[in-house]
N, C-alpha and C. Protein backbone atom coordinates (compact mmCIF):
# COMPACT_ATOMS: atom_id res chain seq x y z
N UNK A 1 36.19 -121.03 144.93
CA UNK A 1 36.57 -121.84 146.06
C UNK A 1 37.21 -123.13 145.53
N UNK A 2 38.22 -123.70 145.91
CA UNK A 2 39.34 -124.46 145.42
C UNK A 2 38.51 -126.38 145.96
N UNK A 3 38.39 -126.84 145.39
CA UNK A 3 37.78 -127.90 145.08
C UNK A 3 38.25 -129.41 146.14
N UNK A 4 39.67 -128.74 146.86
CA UNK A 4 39.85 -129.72 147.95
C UNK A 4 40.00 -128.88 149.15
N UNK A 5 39.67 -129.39 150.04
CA UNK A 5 40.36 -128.71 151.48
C UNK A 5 41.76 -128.48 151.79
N UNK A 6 42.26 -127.31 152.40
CA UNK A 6 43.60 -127.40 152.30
C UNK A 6 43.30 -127.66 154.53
N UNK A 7 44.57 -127.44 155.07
CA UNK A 7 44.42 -128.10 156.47
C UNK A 7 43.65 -126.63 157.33
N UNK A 8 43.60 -125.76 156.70
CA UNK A 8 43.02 -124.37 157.69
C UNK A 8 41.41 -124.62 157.57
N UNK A 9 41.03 -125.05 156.57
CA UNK A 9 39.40 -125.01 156.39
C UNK A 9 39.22 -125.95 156.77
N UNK A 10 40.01 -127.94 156.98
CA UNK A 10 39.68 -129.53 157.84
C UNK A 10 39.76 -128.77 158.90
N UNK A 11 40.75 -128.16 159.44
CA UNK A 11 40.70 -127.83 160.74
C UNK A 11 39.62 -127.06 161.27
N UNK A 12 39.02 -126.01 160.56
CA UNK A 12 37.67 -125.71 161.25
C UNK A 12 36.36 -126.20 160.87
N UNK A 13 36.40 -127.44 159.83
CA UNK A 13 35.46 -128.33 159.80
C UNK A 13 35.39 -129.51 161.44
N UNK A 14 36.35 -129.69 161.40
CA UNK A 14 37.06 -130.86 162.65
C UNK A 14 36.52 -130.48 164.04
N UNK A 15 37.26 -128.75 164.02
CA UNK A 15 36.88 -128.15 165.35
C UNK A 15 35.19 -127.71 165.37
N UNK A 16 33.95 -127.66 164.54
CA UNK A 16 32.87 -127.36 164.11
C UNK A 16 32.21 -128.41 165.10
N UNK A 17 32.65 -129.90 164.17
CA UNK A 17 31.96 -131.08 164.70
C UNK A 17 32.33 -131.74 166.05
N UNK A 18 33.67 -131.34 166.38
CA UNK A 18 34.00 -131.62 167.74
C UNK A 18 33.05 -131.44 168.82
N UNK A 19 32.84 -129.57 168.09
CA UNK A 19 32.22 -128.84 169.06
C UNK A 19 30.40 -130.05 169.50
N UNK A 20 30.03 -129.87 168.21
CA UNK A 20 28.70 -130.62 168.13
C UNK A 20 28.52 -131.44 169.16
N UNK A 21 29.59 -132.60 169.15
CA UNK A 21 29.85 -133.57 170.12
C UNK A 21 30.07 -133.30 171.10
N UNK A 22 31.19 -132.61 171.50
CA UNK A 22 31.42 -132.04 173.22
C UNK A 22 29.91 -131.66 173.59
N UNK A 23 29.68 -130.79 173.13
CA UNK A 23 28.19 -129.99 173.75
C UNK A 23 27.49 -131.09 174.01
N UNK A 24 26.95 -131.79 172.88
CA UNK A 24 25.99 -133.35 173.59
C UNK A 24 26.06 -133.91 174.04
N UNK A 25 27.22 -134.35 174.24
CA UNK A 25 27.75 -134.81 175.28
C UNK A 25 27.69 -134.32 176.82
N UNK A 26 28.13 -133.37 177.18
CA UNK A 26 28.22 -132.40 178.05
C UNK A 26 26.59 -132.22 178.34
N UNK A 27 25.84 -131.86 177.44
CA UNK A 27 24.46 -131.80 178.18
C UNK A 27 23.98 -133.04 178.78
N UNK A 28 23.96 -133.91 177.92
CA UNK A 28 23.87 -135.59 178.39
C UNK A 28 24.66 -135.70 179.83
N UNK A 29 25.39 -135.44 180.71
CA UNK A 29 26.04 -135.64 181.59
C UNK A 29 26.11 -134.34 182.70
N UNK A 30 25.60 -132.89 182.55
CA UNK A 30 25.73 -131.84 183.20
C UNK A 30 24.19 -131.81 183.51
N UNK A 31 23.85 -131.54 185.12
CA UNK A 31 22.51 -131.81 185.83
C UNK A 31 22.52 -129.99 185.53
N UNK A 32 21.06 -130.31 185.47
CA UNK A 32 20.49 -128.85 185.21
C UNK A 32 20.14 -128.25 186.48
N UNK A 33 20.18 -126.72 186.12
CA UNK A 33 19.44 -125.42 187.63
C UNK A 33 18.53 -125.05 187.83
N UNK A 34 18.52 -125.79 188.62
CA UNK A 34 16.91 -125.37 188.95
C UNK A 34 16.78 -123.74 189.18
N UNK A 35 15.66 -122.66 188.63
CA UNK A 35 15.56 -121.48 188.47
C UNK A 35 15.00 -121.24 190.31
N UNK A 36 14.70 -119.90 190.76
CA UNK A 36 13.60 -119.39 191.58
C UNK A 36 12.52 -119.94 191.29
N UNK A 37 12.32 -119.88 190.09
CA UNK A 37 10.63 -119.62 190.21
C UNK A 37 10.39 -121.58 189.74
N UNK A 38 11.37 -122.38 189.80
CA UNK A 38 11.15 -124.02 189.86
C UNK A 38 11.49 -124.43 188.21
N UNK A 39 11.44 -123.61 187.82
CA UNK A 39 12.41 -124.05 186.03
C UNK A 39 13.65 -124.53 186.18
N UNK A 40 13.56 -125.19 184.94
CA UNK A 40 15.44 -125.73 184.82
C UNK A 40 15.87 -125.46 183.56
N UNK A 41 16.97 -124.92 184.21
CA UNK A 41 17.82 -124.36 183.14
C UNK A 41 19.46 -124.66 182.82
N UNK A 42 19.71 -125.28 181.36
CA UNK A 42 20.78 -125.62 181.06
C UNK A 42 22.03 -124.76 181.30
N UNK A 43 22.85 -125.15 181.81
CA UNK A 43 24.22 -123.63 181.84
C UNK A 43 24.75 -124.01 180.50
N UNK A 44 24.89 -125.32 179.88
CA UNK A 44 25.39 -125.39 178.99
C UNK A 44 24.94 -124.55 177.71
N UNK A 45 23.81 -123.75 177.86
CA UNK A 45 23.17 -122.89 176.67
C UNK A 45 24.07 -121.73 176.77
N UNK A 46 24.99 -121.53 177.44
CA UNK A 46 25.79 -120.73 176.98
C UNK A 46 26.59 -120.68 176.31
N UNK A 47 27.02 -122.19 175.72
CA UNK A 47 28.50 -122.77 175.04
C UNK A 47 27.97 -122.84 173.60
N UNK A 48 26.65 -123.18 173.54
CA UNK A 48 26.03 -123.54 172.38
C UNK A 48 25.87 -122.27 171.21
N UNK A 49 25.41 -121.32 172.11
CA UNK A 49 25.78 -119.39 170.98
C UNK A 49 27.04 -119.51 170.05
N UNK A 50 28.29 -119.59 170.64
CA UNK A 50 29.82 -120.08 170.38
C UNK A 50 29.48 -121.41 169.21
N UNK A 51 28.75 -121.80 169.73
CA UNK A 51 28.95 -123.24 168.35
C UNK A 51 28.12 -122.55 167.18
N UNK A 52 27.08 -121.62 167.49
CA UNK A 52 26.25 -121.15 166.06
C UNK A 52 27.39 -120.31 165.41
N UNK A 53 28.16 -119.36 165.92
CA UNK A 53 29.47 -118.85 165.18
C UNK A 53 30.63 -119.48 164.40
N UNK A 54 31.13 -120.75 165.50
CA UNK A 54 31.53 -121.28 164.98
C UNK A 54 31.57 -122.15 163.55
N UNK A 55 30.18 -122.07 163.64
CA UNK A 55 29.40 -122.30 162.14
C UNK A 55 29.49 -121.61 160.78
N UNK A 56 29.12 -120.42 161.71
CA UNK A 56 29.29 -119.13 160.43
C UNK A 56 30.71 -118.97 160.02
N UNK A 57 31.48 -119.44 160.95
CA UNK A 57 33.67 -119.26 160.77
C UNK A 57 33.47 -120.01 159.65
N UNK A 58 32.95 -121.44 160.15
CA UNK A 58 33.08 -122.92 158.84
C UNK A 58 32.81 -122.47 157.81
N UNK A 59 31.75 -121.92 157.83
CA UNK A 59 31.16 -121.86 156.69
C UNK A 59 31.66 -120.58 155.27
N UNK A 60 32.11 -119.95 156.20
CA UNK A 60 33.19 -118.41 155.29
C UNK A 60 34.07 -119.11 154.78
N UNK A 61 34.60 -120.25 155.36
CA UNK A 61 35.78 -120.95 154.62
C UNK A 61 35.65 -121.95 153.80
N UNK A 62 34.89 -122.68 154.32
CA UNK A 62 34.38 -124.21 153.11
C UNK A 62 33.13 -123.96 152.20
N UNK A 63 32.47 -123.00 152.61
CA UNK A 63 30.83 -122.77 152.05
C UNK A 63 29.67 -123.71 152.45
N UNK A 64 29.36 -124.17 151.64
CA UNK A 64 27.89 -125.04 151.55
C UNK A 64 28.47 -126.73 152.48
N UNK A 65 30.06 -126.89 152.22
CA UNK A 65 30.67 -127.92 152.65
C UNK A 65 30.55 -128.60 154.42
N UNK A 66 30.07 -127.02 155.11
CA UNK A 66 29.56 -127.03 156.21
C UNK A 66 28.24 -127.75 157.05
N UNK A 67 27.58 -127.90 155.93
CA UNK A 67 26.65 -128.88 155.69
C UNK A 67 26.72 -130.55 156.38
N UNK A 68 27.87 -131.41 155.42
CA UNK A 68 28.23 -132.36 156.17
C UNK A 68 28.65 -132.87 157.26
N UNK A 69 29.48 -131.29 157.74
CA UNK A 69 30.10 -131.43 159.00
C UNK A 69 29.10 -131.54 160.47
N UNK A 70 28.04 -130.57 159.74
CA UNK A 70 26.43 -130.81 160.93
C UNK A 70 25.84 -131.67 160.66
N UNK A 71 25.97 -132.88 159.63
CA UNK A 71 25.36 -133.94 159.71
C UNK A 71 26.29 -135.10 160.73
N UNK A 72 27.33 -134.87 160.29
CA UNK A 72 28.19 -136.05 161.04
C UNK A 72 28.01 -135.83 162.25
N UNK A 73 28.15 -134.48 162.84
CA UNK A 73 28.25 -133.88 164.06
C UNK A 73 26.90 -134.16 164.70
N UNK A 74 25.58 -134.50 164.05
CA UNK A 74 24.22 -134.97 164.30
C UNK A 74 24.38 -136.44 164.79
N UNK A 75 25.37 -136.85 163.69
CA UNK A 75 25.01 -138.71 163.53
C UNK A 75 25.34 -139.12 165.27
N UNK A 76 26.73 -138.27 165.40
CA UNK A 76 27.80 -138.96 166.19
C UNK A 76 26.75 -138.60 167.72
N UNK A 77 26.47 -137.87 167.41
CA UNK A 77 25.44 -137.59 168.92
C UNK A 77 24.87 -137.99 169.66
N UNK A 78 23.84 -138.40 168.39
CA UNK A 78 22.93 -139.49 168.44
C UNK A 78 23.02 -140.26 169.53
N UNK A 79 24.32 -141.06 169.04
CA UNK A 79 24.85 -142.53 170.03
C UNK A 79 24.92 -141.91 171.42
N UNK A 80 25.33 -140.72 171.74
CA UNK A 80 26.06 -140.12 172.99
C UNK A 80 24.79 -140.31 174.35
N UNK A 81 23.68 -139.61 173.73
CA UNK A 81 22.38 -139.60 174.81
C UNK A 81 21.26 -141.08 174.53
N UNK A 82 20.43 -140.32 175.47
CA UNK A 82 19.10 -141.21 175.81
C UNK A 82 18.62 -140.69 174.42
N UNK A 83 17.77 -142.10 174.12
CA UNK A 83 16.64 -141.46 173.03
C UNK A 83 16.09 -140.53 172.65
N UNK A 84 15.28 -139.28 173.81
CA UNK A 84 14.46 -138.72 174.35
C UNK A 84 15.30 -137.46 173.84
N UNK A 85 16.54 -137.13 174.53
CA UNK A 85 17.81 -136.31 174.37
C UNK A 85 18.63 -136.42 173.34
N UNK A 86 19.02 -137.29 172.55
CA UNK A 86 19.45 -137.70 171.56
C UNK A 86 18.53 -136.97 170.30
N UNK A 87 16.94 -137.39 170.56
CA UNK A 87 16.12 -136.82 168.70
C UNK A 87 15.70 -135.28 169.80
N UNK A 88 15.98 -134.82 170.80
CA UNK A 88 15.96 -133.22 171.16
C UNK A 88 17.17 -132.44 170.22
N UNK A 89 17.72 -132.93 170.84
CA UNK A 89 18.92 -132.86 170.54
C UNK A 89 19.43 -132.63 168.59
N UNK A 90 19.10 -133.74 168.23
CA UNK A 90 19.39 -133.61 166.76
C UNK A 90 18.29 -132.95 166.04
N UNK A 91 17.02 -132.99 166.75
CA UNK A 91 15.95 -132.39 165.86
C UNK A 91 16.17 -130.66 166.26
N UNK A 92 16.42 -130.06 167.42
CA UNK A 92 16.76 -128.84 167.08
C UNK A 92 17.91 -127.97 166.93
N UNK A 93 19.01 -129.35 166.59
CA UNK A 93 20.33 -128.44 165.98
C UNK A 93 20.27 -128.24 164.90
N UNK A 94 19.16 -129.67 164.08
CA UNK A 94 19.09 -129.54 163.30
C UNK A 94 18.61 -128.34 162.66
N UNK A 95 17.56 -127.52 163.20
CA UNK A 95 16.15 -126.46 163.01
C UNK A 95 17.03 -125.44 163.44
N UNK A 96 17.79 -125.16 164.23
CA UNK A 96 18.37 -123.97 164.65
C UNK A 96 19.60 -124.35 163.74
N UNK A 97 20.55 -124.85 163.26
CA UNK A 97 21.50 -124.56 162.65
C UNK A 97 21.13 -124.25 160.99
N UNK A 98 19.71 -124.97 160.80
CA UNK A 98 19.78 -124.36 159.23
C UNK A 98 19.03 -123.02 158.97
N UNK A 99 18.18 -122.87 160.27
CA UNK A 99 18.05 -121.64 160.08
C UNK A 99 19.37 -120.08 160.21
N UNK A 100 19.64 -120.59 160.87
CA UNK A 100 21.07 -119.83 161.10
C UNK A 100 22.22 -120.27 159.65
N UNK A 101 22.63 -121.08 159.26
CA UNK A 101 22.73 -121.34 157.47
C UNK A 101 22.18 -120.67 156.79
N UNK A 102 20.70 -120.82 156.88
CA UNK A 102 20.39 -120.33 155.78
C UNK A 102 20.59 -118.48 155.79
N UNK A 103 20.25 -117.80 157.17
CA UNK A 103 20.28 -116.45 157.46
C UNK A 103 21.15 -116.07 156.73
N UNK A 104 22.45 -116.98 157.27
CA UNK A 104 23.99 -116.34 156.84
C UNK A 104 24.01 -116.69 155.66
N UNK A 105 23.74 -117.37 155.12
CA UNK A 105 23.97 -118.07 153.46
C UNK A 105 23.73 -116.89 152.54
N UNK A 106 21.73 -116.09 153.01
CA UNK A 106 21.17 -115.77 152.21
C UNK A 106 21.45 -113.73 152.18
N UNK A 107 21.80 -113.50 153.16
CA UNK A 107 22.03 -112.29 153.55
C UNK A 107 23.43 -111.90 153.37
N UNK A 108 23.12 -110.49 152.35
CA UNK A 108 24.23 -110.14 151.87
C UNK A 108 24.85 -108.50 152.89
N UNK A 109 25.42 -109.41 154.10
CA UNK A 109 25.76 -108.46 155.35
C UNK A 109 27.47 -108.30 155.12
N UNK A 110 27.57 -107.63 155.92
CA UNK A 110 28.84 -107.95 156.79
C UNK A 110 28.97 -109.28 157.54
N UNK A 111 29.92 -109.20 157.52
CA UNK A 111 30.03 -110.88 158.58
C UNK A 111 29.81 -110.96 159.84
N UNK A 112 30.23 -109.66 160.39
CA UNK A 112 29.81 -109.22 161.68
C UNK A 112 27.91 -109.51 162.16
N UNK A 113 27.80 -109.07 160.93
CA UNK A 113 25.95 -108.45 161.18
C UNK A 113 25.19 -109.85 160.65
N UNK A 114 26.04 -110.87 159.83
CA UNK A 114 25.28 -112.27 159.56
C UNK A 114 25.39 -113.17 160.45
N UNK A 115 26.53 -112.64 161.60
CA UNK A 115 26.94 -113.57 162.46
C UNK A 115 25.39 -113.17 163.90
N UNK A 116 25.16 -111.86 164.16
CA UNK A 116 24.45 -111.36 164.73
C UNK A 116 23.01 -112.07 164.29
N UNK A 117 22.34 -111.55 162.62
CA UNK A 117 21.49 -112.11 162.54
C UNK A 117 20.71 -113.55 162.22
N UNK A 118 21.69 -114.24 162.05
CA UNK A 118 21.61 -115.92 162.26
C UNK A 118 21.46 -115.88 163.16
N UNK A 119 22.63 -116.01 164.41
CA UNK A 119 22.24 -116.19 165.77
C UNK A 119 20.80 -115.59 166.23
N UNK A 120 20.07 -115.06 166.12
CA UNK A 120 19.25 -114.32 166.44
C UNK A 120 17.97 -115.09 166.11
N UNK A 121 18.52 -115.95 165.03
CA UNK A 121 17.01 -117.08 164.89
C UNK A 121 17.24 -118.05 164.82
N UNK A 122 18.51 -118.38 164.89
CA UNK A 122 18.89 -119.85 165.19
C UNK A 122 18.66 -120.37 166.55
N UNK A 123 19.58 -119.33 167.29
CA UNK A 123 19.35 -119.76 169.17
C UNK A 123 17.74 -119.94 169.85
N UNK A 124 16.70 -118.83 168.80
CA UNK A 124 15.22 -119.07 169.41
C UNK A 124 15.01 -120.65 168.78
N UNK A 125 15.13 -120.99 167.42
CA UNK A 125 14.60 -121.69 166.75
C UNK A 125 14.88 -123.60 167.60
N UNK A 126 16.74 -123.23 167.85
CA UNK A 126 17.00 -124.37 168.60
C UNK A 126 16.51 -124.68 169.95
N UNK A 127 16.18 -123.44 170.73
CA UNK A 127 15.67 -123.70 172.21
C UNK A 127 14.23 -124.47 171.91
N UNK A 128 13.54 -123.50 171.18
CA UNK A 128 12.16 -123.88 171.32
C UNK A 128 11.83 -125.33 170.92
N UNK A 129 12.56 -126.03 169.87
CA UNK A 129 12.42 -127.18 169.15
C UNK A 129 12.71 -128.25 170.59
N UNK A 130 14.18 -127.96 170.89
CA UNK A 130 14.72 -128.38 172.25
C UNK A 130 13.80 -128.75 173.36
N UNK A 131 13.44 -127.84 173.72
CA UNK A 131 12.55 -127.99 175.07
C UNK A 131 10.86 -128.57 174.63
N UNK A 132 10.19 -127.94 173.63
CA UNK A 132 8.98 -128.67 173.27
C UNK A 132 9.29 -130.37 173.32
N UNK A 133 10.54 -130.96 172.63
CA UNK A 133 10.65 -132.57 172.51
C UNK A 133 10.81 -132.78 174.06
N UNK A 134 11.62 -132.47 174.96
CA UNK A 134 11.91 -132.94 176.55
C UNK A 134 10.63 -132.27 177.38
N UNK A 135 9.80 -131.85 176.91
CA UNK A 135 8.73 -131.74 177.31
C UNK A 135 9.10 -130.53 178.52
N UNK A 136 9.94 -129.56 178.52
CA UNK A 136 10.42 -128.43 179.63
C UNK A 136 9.65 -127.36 178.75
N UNK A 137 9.17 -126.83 177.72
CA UNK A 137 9.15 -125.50 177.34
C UNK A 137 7.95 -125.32 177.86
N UNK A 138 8.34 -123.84 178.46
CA UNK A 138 7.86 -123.03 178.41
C UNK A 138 8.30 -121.76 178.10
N UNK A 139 7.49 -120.56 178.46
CA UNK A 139 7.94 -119.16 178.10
C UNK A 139 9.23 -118.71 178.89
N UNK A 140 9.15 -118.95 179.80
CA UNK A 140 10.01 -118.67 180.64
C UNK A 140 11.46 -119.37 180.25
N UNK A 141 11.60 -120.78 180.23
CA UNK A 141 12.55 -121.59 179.92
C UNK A 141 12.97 -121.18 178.31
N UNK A 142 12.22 -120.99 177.20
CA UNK A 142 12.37 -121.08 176.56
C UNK A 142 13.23 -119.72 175.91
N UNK A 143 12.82 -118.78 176.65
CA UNK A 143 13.53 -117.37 176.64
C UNK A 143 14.79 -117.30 177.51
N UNK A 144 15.20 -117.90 178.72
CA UNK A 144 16.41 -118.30 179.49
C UNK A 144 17.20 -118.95 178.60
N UNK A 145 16.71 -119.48 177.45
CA UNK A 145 17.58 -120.50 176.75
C UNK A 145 18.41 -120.09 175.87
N UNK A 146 17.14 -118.96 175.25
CA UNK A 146 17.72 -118.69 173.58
C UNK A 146 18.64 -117.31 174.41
N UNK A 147 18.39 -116.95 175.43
CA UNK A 147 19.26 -115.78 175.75
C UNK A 147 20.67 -116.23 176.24
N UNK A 148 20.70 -117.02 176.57
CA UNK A 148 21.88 -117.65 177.43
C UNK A 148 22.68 -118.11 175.66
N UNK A 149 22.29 -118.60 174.97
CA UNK A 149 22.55 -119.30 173.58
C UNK A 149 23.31 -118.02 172.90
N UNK A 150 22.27 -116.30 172.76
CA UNK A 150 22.64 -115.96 172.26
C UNK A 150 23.95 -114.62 172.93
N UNK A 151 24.16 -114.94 173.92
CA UNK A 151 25.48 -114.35 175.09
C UNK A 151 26.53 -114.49 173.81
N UNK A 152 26.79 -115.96 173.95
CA UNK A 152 27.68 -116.07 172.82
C UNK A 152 28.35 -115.54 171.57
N UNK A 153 26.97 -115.45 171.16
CA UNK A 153 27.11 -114.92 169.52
C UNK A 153 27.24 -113.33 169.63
N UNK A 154 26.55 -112.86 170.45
CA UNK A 154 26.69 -111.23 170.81
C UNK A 154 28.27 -111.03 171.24
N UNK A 155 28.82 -111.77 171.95
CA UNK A 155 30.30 -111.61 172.33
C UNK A 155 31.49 -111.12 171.00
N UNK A 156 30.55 -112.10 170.43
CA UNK A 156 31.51 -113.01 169.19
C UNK A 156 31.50 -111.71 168.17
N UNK A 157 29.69 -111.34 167.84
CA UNK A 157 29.55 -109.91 167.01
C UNK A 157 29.93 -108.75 167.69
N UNK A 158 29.95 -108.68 168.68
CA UNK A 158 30.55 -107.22 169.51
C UNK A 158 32.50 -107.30 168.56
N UNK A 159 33.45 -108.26 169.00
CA UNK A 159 34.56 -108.70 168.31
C UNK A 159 34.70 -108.36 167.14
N UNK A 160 33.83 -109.25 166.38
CA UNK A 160 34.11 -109.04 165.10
C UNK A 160 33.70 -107.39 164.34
N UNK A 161 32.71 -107.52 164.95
CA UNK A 161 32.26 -105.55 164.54
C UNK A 161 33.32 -104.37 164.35
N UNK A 162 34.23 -104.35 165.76
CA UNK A 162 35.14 -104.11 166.56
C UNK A 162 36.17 -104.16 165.04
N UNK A 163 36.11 -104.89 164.75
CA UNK A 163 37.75 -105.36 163.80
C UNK A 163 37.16 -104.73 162.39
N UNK A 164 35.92 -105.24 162.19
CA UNK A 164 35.83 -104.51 160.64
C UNK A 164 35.37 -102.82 160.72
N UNK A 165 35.07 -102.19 161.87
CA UNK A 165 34.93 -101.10 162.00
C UNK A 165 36.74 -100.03 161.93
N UNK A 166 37.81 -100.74 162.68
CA UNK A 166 38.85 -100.92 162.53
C UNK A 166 39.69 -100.64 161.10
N UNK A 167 38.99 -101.99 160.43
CA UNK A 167 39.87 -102.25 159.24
C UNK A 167 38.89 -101.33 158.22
N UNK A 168 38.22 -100.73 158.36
CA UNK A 168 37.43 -99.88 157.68
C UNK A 168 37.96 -98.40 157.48
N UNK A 169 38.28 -97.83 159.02
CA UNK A 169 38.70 -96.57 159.18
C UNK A 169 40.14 -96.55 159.35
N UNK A 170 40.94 -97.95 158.69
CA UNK A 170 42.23 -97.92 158.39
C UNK A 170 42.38 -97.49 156.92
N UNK A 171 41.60 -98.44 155.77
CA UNK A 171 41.17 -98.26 154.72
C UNK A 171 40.76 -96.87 153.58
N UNK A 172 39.76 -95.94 154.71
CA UNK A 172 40.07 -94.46 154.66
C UNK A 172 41.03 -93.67 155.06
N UNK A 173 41.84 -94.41 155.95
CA UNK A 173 42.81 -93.39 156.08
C UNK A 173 43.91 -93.24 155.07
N UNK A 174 43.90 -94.57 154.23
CA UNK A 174 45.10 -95.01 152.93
C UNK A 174 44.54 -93.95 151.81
């Protein structure tokens, strides 16, 4: 891996941390739904699946460099919310994005199937951290969350599957 950034890998460092920000933003300012049964539930946990991928994109391209970009993307947050929402907020992007790092880091998958199994413990890891600090978790909420979180990433691995299954049975056919 080449020792400076060229503009394809800033650019999906840039678009990574953007994302970070929009989302906290956006939750900080988007009133939650109230469920049937009297729960509330974020719609924005659907945008957030899309940001754990977007992670795994960063990270195929810069490596370990992805790292900084979820710190800055932490710092800048911070400022955006209430206290309360602000260390929710950074304490379980933090917990759900390195678990999802580390998944993908450590697992020698397809990209398709690291993108699947990160998400898969990142989205529980971030809800639950999430809602225990704002004092909302429960079972119920806490499973609305990570499912809505992981819509995303299933979209994203259905896609990508799709293409290397593709470029696979192009490969045999050469």
């Amino acid at each position: 891996m080449p020792s400076t950034l060229t503009l394809a890998p800033m650019f999906t460092l840039f678009t990574y941390m953007a994302l970070i920000v929009g989302v906290n933003y956006a939750f900080a300012v988007t009133p939650l739904i109230e469920l049937p049964n009297g729960e509330l539930w974020a719609p924005l946990s659907l945008v957030v699946g899309f940001i754990f991928v977007v992670r795994d994109y960063a990270q195929r391209r810069v490596g370990h460099k992805v790292l900084w970009a979820m710190l800055v993307g932490c710092i800048v947050s911070w400022y955006m919310a209430t206290p309360q929402l602000a260390l929710a907020s950074a304490a379980a992007f933090a917990m759900g994005e390195m678990g999802d790092w580390a998944l993908f880091t450590f697992t020698n998958r397809p990209f398709s199937q690291r993108i699947l199994i990160s998400s898969l413990v990142g989205a529980p890891l971030d809800s639950i951290v999430f809602l225990l600090i704002i004092g909302l978790a429960t079972p119920w909420s806490i499973i609305t969350m990570s499912v809505s979180k992981l819509l995303g990433a299933l979209l994203v691995f259905w896609l990508v599957r799709r293409r290397e299954q593709r470029e696979y049975a192009m490969g045999l056919g050469a």
